[in-house]
Structure formats: structure tokens, C-alpha cells
Protein backbone atom coordinates (compact mmCIF):
# COMPACT_ATOMS: atom_id res chain seq x y z
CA UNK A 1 0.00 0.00 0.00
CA UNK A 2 1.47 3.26 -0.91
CA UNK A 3 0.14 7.03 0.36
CA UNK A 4 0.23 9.74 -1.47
CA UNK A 5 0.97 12.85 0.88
CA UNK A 6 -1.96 15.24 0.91
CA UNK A 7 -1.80 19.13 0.28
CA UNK A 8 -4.15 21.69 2.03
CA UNK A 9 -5.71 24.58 -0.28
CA UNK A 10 -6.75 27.90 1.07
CA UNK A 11 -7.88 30.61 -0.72
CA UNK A 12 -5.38 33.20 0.43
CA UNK A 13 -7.99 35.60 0.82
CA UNK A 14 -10.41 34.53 2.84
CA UNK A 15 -9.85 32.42 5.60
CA UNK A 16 -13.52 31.65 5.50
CA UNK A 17 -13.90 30.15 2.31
CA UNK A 18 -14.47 26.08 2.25
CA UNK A 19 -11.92 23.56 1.14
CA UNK A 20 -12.81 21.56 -1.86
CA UNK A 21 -10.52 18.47 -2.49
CA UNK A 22 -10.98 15.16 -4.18
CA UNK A 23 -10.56 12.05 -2.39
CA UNK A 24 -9.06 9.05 -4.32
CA UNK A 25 -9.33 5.69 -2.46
CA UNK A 26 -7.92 2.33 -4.34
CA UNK A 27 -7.07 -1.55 -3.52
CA UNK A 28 -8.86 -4.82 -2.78
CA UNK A 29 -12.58 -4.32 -2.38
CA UNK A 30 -14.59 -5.77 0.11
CA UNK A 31 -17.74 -4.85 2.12
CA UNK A 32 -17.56 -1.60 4.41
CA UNK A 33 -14.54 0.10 2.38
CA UNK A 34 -17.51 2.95 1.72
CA UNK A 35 -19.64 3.22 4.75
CA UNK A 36 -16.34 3.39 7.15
CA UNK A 37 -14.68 6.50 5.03
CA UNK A 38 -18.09 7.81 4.81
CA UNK A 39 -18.68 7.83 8.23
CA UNK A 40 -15.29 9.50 9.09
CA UNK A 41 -16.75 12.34 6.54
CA UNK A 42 -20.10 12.70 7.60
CA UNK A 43 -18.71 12.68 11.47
CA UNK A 44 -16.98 16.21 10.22
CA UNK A 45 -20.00 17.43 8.69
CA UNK A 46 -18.11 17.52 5.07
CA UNK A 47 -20.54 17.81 2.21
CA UNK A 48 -19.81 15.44 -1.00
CA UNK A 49 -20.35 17.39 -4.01
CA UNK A 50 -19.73 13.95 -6.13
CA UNK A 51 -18.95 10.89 -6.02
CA UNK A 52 -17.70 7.49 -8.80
CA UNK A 53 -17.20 4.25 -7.83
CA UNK A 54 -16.23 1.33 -9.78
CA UNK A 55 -14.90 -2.04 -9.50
CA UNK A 56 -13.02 -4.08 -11.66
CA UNK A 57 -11.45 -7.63 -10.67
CA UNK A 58 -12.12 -7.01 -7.24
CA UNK A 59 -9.93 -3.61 -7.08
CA UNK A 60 -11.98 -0.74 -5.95
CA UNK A 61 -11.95 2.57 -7.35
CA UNK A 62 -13.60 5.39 -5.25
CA UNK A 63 -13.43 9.09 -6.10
CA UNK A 64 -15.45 11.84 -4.32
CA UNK A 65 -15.12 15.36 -4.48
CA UNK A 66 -15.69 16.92 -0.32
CA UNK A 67 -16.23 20.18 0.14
CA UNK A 68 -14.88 21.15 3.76
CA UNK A 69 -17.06 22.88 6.47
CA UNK A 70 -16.47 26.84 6.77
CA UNK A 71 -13.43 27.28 9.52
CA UNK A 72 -12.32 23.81 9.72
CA UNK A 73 -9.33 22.16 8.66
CA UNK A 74 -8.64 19.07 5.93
CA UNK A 75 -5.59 18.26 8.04
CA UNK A 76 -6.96 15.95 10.84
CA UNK A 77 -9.46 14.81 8.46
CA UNK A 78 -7.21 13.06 6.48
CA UNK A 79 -5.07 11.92 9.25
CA UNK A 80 -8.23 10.09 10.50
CA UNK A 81 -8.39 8.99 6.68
CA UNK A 82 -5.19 7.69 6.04
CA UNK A 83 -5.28 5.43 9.71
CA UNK A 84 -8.09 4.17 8.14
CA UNK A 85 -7.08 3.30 5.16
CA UNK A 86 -4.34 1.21 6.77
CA UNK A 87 -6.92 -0.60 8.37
CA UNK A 88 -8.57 -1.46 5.34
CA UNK A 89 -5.76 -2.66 3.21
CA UNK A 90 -6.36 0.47 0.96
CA UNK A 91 -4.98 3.71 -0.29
CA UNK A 92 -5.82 6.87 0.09
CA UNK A 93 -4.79 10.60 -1.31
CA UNK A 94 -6.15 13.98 -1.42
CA UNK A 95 -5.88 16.76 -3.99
CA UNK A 96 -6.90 20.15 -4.04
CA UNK A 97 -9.70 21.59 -6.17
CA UNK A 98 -9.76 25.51 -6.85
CA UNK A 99 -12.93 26.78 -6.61
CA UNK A 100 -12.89 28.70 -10.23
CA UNK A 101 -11.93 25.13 -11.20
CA UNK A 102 -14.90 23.51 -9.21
CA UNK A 103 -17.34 26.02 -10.99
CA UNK A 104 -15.85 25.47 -13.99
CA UNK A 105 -16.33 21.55 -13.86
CA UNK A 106 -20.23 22.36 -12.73
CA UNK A 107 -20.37 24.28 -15.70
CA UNK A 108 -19.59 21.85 -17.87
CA UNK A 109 -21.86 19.36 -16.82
CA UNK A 110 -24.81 20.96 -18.95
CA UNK A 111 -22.61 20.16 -22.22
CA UNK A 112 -24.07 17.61 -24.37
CA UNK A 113 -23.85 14.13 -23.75
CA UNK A 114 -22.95 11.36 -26.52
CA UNK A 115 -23.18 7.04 -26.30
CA UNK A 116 -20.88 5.39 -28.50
CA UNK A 117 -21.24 1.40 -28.21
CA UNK A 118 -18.21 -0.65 -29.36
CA UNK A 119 -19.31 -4.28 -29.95
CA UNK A 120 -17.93 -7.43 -31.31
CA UNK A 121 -16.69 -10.93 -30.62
CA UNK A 122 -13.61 -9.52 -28.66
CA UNK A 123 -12.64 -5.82 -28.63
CA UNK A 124 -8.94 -5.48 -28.40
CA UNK A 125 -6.73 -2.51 -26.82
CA UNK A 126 -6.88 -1.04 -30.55
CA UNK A 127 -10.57 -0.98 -31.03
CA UNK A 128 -10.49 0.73 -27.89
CA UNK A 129 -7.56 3.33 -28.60
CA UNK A 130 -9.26 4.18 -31.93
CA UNK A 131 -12.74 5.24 -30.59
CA UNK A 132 -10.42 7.20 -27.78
CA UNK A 133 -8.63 8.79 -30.57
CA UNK A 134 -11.64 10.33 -32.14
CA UNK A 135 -13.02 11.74 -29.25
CA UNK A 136 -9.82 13.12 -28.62
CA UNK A 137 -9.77 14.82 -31.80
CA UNK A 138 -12.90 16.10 -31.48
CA UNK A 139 -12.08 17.38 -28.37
CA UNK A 140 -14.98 15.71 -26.42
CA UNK A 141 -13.95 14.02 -22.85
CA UNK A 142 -14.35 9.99 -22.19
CA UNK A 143 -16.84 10.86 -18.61
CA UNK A 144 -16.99 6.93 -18.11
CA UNK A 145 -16.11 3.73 -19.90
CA UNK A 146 -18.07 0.67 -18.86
CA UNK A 147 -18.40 -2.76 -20.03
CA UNK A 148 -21.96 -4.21 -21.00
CA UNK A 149 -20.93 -7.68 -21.89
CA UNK A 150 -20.19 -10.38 -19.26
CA UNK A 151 -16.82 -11.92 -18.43
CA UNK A 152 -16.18 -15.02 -21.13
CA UNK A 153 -13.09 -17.60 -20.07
CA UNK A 154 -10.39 -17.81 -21.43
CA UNK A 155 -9.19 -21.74 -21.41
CA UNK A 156 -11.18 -24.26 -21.33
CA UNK A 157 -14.05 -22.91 -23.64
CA UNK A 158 -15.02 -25.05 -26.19
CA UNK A 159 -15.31 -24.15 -29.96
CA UNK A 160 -19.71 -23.77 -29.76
CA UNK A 161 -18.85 -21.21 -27.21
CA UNK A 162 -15.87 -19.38 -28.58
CA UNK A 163 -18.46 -18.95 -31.45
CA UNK A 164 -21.31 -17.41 -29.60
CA UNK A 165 -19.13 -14.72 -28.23
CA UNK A 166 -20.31 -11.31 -27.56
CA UNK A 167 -17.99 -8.21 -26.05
CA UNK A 168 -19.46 -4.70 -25.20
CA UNK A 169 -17.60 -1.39 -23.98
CA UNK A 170 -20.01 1.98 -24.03
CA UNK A 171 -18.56 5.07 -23.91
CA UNK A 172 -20.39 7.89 -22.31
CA UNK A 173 -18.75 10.82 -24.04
CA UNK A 174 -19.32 14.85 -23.12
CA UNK A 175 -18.28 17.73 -24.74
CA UNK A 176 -19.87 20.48 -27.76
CA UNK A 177 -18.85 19.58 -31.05
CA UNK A 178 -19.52 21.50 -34.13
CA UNK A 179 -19.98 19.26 -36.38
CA UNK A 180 -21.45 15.69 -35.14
CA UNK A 181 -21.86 14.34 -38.42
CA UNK A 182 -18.16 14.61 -39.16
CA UNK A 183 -17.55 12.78 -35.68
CA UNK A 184 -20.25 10.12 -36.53
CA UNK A 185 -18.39 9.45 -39.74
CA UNK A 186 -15.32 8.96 -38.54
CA UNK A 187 -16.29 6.83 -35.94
CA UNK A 188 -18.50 4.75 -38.15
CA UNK A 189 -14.99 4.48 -40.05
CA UNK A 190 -13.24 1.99 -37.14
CA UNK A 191 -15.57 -0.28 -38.09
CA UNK A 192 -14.50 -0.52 -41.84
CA UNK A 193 -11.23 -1.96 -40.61
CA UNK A 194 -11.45 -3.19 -37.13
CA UNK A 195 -14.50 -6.09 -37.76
CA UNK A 196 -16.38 -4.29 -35.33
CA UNK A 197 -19.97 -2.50 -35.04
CA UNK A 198 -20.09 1.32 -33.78
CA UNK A 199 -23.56 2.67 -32.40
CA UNK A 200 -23.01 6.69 -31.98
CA UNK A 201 -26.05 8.14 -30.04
CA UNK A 202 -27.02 11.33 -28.15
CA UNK A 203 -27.62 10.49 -24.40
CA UNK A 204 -31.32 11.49 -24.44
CA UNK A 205 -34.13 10.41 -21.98
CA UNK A 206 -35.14 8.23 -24.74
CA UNK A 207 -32.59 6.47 -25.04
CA UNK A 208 -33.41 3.54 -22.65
CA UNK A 209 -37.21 4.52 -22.61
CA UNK A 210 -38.01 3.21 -25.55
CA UNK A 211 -41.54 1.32 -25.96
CA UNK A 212 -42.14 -0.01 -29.71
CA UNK A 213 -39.91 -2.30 -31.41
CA UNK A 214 -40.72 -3.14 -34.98
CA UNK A 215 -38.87 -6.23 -37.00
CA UNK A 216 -38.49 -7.28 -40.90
CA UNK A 217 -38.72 -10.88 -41.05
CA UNK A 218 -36.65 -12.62 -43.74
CA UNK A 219 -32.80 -12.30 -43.37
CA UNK A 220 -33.72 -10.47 -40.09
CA UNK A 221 -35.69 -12.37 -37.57
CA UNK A 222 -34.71 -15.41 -39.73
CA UNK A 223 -32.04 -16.24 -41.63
CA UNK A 224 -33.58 -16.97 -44.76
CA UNK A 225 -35.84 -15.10 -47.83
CA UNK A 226 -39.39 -17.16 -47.15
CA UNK A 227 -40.16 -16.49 -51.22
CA UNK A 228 -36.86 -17.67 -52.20
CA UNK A 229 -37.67 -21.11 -49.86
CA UNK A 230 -41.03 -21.16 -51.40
CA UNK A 231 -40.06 -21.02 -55.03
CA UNK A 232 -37.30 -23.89 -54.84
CA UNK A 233 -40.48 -25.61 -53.72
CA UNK A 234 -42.55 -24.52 -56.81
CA UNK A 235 -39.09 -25.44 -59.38
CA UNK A 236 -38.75 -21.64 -59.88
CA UNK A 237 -36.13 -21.25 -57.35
CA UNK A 238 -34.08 -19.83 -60.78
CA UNK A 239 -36.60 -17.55 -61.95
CA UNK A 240 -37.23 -16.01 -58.52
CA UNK A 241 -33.71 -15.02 -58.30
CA UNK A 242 -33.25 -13.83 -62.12
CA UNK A 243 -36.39 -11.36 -60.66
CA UNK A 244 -34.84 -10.38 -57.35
CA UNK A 245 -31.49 -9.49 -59.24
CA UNK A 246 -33.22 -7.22 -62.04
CA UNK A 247 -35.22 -5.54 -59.36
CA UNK A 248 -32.08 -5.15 -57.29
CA UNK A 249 -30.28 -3.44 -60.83
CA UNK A 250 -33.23 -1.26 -60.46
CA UNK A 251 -34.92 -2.41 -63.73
CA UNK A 252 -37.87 -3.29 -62.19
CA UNK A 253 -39.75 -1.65 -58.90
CA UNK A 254 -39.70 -3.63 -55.61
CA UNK A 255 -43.35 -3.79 -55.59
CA UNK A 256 -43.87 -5.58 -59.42
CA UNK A 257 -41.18 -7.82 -58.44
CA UNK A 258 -42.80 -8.91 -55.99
CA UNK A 259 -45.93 -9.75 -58.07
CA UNK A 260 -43.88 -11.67 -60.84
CA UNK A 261 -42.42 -13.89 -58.19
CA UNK A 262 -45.46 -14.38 -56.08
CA UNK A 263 -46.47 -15.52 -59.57
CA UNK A 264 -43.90 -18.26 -59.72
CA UNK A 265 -45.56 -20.34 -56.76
CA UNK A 266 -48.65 -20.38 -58.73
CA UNK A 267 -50.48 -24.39 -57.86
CA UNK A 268 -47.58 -24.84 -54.95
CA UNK A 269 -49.54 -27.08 -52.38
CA UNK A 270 -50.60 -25.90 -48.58
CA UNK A 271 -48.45 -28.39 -46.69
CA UNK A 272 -45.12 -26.66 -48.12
CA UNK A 273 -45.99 -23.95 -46.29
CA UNK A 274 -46.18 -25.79 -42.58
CA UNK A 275 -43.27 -27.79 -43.57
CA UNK A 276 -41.24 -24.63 -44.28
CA UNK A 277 -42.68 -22.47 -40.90
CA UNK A 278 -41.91 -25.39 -38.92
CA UNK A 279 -37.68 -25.44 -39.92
CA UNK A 280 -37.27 -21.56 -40.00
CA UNK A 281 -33.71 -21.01 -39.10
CA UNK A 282 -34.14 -18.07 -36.46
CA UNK A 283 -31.71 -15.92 -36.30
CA UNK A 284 -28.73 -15.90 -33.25
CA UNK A 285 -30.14 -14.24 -29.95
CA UNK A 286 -33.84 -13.38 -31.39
CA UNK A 287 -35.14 -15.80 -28.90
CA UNK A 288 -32.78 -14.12 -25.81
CA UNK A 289 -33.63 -11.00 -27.27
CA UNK A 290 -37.78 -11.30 -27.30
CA UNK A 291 -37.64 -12.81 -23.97
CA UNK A 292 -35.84 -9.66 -22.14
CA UNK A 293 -37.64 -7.13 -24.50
CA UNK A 294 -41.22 -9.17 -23.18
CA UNK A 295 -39.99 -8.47 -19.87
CA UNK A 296 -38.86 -4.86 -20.27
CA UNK A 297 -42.69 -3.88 -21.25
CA UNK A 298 -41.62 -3.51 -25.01
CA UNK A 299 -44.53 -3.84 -27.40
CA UNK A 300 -43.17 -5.82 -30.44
CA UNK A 301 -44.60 -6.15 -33.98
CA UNK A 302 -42.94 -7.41 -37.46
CA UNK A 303 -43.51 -5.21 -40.21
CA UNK A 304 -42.44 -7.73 -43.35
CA UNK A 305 -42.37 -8.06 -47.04
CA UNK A 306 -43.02 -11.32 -46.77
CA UNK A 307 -46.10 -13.72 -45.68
CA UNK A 308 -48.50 -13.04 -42.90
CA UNK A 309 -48.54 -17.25 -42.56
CA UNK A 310 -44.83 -17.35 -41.43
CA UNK A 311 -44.49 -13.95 -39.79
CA UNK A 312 -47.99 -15.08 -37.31
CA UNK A 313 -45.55 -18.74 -36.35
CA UNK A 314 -43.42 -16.15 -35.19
CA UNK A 315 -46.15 -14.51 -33.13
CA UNK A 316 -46.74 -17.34 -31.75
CA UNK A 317 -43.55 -18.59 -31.15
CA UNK A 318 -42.60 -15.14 -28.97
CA UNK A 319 -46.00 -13.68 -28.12
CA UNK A 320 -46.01 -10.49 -30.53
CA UNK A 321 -48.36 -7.80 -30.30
CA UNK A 322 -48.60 -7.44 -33.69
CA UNK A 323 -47.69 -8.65 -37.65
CA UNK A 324 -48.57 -6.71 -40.57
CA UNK A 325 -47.11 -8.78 -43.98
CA UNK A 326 -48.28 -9.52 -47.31
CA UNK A 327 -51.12 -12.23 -47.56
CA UNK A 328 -51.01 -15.54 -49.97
CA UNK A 329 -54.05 -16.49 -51.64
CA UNK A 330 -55.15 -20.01 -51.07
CA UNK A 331 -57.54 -21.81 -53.09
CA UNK A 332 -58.56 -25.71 -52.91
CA UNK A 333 -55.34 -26.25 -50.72
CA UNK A 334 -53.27 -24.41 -53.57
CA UNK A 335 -51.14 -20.86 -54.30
CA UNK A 336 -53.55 -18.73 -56.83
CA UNK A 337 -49.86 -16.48 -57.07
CA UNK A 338 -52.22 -13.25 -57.10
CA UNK A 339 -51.36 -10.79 -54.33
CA UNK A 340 -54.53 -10.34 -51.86
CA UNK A 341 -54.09 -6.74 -50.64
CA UNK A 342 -52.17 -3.83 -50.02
CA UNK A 343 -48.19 -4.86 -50.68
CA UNK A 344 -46.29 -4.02 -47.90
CA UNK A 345 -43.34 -2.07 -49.26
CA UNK A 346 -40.98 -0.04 -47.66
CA UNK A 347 -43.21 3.12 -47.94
CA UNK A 348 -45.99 1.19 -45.88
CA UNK A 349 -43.95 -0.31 -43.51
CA UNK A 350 -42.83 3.27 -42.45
CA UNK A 351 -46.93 3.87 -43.42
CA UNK A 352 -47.58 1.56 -40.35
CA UNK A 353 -45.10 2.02 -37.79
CA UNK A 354 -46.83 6.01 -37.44
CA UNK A 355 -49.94 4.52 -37.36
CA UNK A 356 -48.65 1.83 -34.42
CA UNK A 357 -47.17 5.10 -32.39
CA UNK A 358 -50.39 7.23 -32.92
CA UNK A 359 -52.43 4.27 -31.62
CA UNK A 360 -50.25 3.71 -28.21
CA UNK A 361 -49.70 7.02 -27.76
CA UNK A 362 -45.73 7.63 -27.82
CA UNK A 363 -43.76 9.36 -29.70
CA UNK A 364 -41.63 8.33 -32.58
CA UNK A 365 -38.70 8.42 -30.53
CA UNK A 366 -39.71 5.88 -28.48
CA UNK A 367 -39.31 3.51 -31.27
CA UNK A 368 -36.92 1.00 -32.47
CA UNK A 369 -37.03 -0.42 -36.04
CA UNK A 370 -34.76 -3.18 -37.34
CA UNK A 371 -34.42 -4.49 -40.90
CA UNK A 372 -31.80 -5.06 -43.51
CA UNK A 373 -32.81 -4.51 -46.89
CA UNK A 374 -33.59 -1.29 -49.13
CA UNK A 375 -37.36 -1.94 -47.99
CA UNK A 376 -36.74 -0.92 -44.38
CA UNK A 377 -34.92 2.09 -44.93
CA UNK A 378 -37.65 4.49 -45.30
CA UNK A 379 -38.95 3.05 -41.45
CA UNK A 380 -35.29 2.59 -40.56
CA UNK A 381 -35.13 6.64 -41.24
CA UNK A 382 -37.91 7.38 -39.21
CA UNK A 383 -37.59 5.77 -35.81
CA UNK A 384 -36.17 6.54 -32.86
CA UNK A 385 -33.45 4.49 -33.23
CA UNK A 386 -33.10 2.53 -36.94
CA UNK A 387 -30.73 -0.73 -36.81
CA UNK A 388 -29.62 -2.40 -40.05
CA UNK A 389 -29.16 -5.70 -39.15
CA UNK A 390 -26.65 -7.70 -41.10
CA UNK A 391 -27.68 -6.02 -43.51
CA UNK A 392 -26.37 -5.40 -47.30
CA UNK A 393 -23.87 -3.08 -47.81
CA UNK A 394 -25.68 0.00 -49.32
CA UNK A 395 -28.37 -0.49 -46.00
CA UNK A 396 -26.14 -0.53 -43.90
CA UNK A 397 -24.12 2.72 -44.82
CA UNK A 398 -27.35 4.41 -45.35
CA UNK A 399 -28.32 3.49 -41.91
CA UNK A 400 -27.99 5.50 -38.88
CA UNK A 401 -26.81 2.21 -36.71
CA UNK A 402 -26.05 -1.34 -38.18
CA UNK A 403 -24.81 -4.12 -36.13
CA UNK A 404 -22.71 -7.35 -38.71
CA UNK A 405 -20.84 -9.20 -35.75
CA UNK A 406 -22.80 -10.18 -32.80
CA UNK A 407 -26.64 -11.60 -32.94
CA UNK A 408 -30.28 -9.55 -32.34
CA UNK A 409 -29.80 -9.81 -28.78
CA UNK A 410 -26.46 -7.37 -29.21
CA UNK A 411 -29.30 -4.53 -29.73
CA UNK A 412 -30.18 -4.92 -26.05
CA UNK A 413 -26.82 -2.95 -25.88
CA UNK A 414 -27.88 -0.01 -27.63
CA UNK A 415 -30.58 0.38 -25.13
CA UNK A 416 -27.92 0.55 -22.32
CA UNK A 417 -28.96 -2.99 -20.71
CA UNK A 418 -26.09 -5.12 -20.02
CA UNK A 419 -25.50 -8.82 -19.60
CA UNK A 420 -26.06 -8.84 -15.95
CA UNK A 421 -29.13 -6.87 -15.91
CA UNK A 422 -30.55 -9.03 -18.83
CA UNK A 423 -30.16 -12.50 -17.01
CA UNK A 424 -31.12 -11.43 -14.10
């Protein structure tokens, strides 16, 4: 245990004026460290202004900022301090704090207020020095920097759970920046070359009040296109994806594209359909992910592209509030290939996600959208927070937030819930 010797400030001015110092205490934690060096405080009547504690592998950080009482001295204060620390097994040290430089600090605490979320299988030292970096340059200060993800092992893991992965660091950034979109790009730019995702959001009362979380289906909640399964069914598996590639040339609009290869499955029997809903390969952590949201109060809807059959086994499977996707029409136990209904393009999907906030009354803040094709962009664009999920790469640099390394349940994340609060 080493001490740091202490220095008294006075201003030299006025004998009356209060002593503000900080008050660092570090080493092993264990129960009591706090209430015994707050007790020696409050038994001097010293006001704490502020106060951080954190602790990582058992060793205790404490910092507090005291303000001394009017006419009394720091001196036998932290004799009393440093006697206890001894007992404790801890260290202790004092510095002084002008009081231009205390007002100054108070000051600054109305500044905005930025979340940047580092994820990925393992962040390294350099993912972390490069988001520093930025913020550096930007001259915006790092307030706090706290992990999200739990602790994974590091022998004796096996190669399913090496796989399944996840690692988490937010930073909670503060400072006034004149140009955030600059900063947003260049930190979006780590993850070009470090193989991890970058969330960059202000540090609003939204934030982790959100209430409405909207999903595409195919290639989001599961990892397949539903048509695509359909028409390999139907022997047009080719055809479909001669379509799919014209419409995605732009020759052809999303919404006749989807006509000519709803077409395709024309005379496909029921039963494919139950055969195919019953092996839908869901996607990594949508199952963690529904569970928690359920549990947070979160209503939850998919707004899809694809088929109201296979996007209701999905209600059922989690217990949705609500679906809204494009309806087959069956006829004698067979695919007519005619659309029944509006087709839900990306226009309507953004259509009915204001319609979903104007009927629970919230505001479109409070909403989270997640997709990853061209289709979701427009609703992508308008909610609260818009994630492109593994998404391709023009959605995902037009998004404001897109998340290619970790599974659905990473978004919990973004919403500031970590790994011990979600198993909990």
C-alpha cells in the first residue's frame, strides 16, 4: 500500500472560504470500504459534491469530491483517513480543487452528452484506442467507460462457445462539437477496418425509454428469404432469383417484383408452407432477445415483405403484439400467385409504424425499427433508433446504426442494458 501525501488549499484571501478536495481511495474491495470512510466524513459534517465508484477484478476505485465545512481544517481529516485506510488494506490521497476550477467543472456538466457502443466478438486494446482517438480529436472528454458484456473464459471454452461470443464497452462521451456528423463518420470508419460494429447516439431520456420495437422478417428475424424457400419448392427457385437481381439493378420496382415472383408459386400445395414455418432457421439471440424485450414492457410487432402465414408462427412462437405482412391467396389447398391486398413495401412499412405510435400514444422516438434490406430504410429513417441488421452493404451505410458481428440480442446494448441486468 502506498500514500500519497496530501496538500491543504486555502484561498489566500479569505480564511472563511471552504476547502474543496478530491478524495481518491484504491485496492482490494470488500464490504464496508464505503460506509467506514463515509462515516469518518459525515462525522466532520463535510458535504460530497460527487462521487464514482467502480470495480473491476475485485480492485476498488472510489473518487469523491468533499467540500470542507467553513473554519475547519482538511488536516486531521485526512489523518483520521489515512489510519483508516491502513486498516482497510487500501490507499488513500487527497488533492486540491480551486474553486474557479470547481465552478468550472459544474459548468460543464450541462454540455451535451454522446453514447458510443463498441461491440464485437472480442474488442482489443486497438478498437479501444481508436474510438479514444476520435473523441480526442474532437475534443470531447471519455466521462466513463463501462463494459456491457459479461466476463467469457479464457481456457477451457469449447469451440460452440468461442463462437457465440459477444464483447461490449459503451462510452459515455461529453463535450460540444460542431460538427457531429463529421464525428459520426469517422467513428463509423473503425468499423471498416477493425470487424467491429459502432452505435453513436445522443444520451437522451429516450434512449433507454423506448416502448415499440418493430422487426423485418426474412434475413432479419430469420435467416432466410421465405419467397426464395417457397419457389425452390414450386421449381422456380431460378426464376425467382433472375427477378430479385433485375429488381435489385433497379430495372424493375420492388413492388412488381414482388408480383412476378409471387407468380412463380402459382399451384404450390398448402403443406409446403407448414413444412417450411416449422424449420425456419431463427436468427442468433432473437429468442434471448424477445424474452428480455417481453420483460422490459416492449410492445413488439414485425412489419415484413413477406407472408402473414410465417411472420404469425413467429407470433406465436414469442408472443407479438402485432404482424402486418403480405397475404397468400389459397384456393382448394393451392397458391392462386395473385397478391390479396395492399403490398407491404418499404413506404408502408414506415406507413404503419406512425400509425402503431399514434395508436399507443408515444412518440416516434420511443421507437426501435430493425431491418436489412432497401425496404426498411424508409422506417429505418424514421424511428427513434433505426438498426440495419446484417444487412447489405448500401443499407447498412445508409443506416444511422447497423450491427454485422454479434446476434439480435447485441441490440439490447444499444438500449444501455447489459449482460447482468438481462439475465437477471
Amino acid at each position: 500500500m502506498y500514500l500519497v501525501p496530501f496538500t491543504l488549499y486555502l484561498e489566500p484571501n479569505d480564511k472563511k472560504m471552504s476547502e474543496v478536495l478530491f478524495l481518491n481511495i484504491n485496492g482490494p474491495d470488500h464490504p464496508g470500504v464505503t460506509a467506514s470512510f463515509t462515516k469518518v466524513l459525515a462525522s466532520h459534517s463535510v458535504n460530497i459534491l460527487d462521487i464514482d465508484q467502480a470495480v473491476t477484478h475485485d480492485y476498488l476505485s472510489l473518487g469523491m469530491s468533499l467540500e470542507i465545512p467553513h473554519g475547519e481544517s482538511s488536516e486531521p481529516i485526512m489523518r483520521e483517513l489515512q489510519e483508516l485506510a491502513r486498516q482497510q488494506g487500501v490507499s488513500v490521497w487527497s488533492t486540491p480543487i480551486r474553486l474557479e476550477d470547481y465552478e468550472a467543472w459544474v459548468a460543464r456538466q450541462g454540455q451535451p452528452r454522446y453514447i458510443v457502443t463498441l461491440l464485437g466478438r472480442k474488442l482489443s486494446a486497438a478498437n479501444i484506442a481508436h474510438v479514444a482517438e476520435v473523441a480526442a480529436r474532437y475534443g470531447v472528454n471519455i466521462d466513463m467507460l463501462r463494459r456491457l458484456s459479461g466476463r467469457f473464459p479464457l481456457v477451457h471454452a469449447s469451440e460452440a462457445e468461442s463462437d457465440s461470443l459477444r464483447a461490449c464497452v459503451a462510452f459515455h462521451l461529453r463535450g460540444e462539437v460542431d460538427d457531429l456528423e463529421s464525428l459520426r463518420h469517422d467513428l463509423l470508419a473503425i468499423t471498416r477496418d477493425d470487424e467491429v460494429d459502432l452505435s453513436f447516439q445522443q444520451d437522451s431520456l429516450y434512449r433507454r425509454h423506448r416502448r415499440l420495437i418493430v422487426f423485418d422478417m426474412d434475413s432479419t428475424l430469420i435467416q432466410c428469404e421465405v419467397i426464395d424457400e417457397l419457389a425452390k419448392r414450386a421449381g422456380s427457385g431460378e426464376q425467382v432469383a433472375a427477378i430479385t437481381e433485375a429488381a435489385m439493378r433497379g430495372e424493375i420496382g420492388f413492388d412488381e417484383s414482388f408480383r412476378q415472383r409471387l407468380a412463380t408459386l402459382k399451384g404450390l400445395d398448402e403443406s409446403v408452407l407448414q413444412e417450411i414455418a416449422e424449420t425456419l432457421p431463427i436468427t442468433e439471440g432473437a429468442d434471448r432477445l424477445m424474452r428480455i424485450l417481453k420483460r422490459l414492457g416492449y410492445k413488439i410487432g414485425i412489419l415484413s415483405g413477406g407472408f402473414n402465414y410465417f411472420a404469425n408462427h413467429l407470433k406465436e412462437r414469442w408472443d407479438l403484439d402485432c404482424v402486418s405482412a403480405n397475404e397468400l391467396d389459397i384456393v382448394d389447398g393451392k397458391l392462386t400467385g395473385i397478391v390479396t391486398g395492399d403490398i407491404i413495401n418499404g413506404e408502408k412499412k414506415a406507413e404503419l409504424l406512425q400509425k402503431m405510435t399514434g395508436h399507443l400514444g408515444i412518440s416516434m422516438e420511443q421507437t426501435i425499427a430493425v431491418g436489412d434490406g432497401a425496404n426498411d430504410l424508409p422506417m429505418l429513417g424514421i424511428a427513434g433508433l433505426g438498426v440495419a441488421f446484417h444487412a447489405k452493404p448500401l443499407v447498412r451505410e445508409s443506416a444511422r446504426h447497423a450491427i454485422s458481428t454479434l446476434g439480435l440480442d447485441s441490440i439490447l446494448y444499444l438500449l444501455g442494458v447489459n449482460d447482468q441486468e438481462a439475465n437477471a
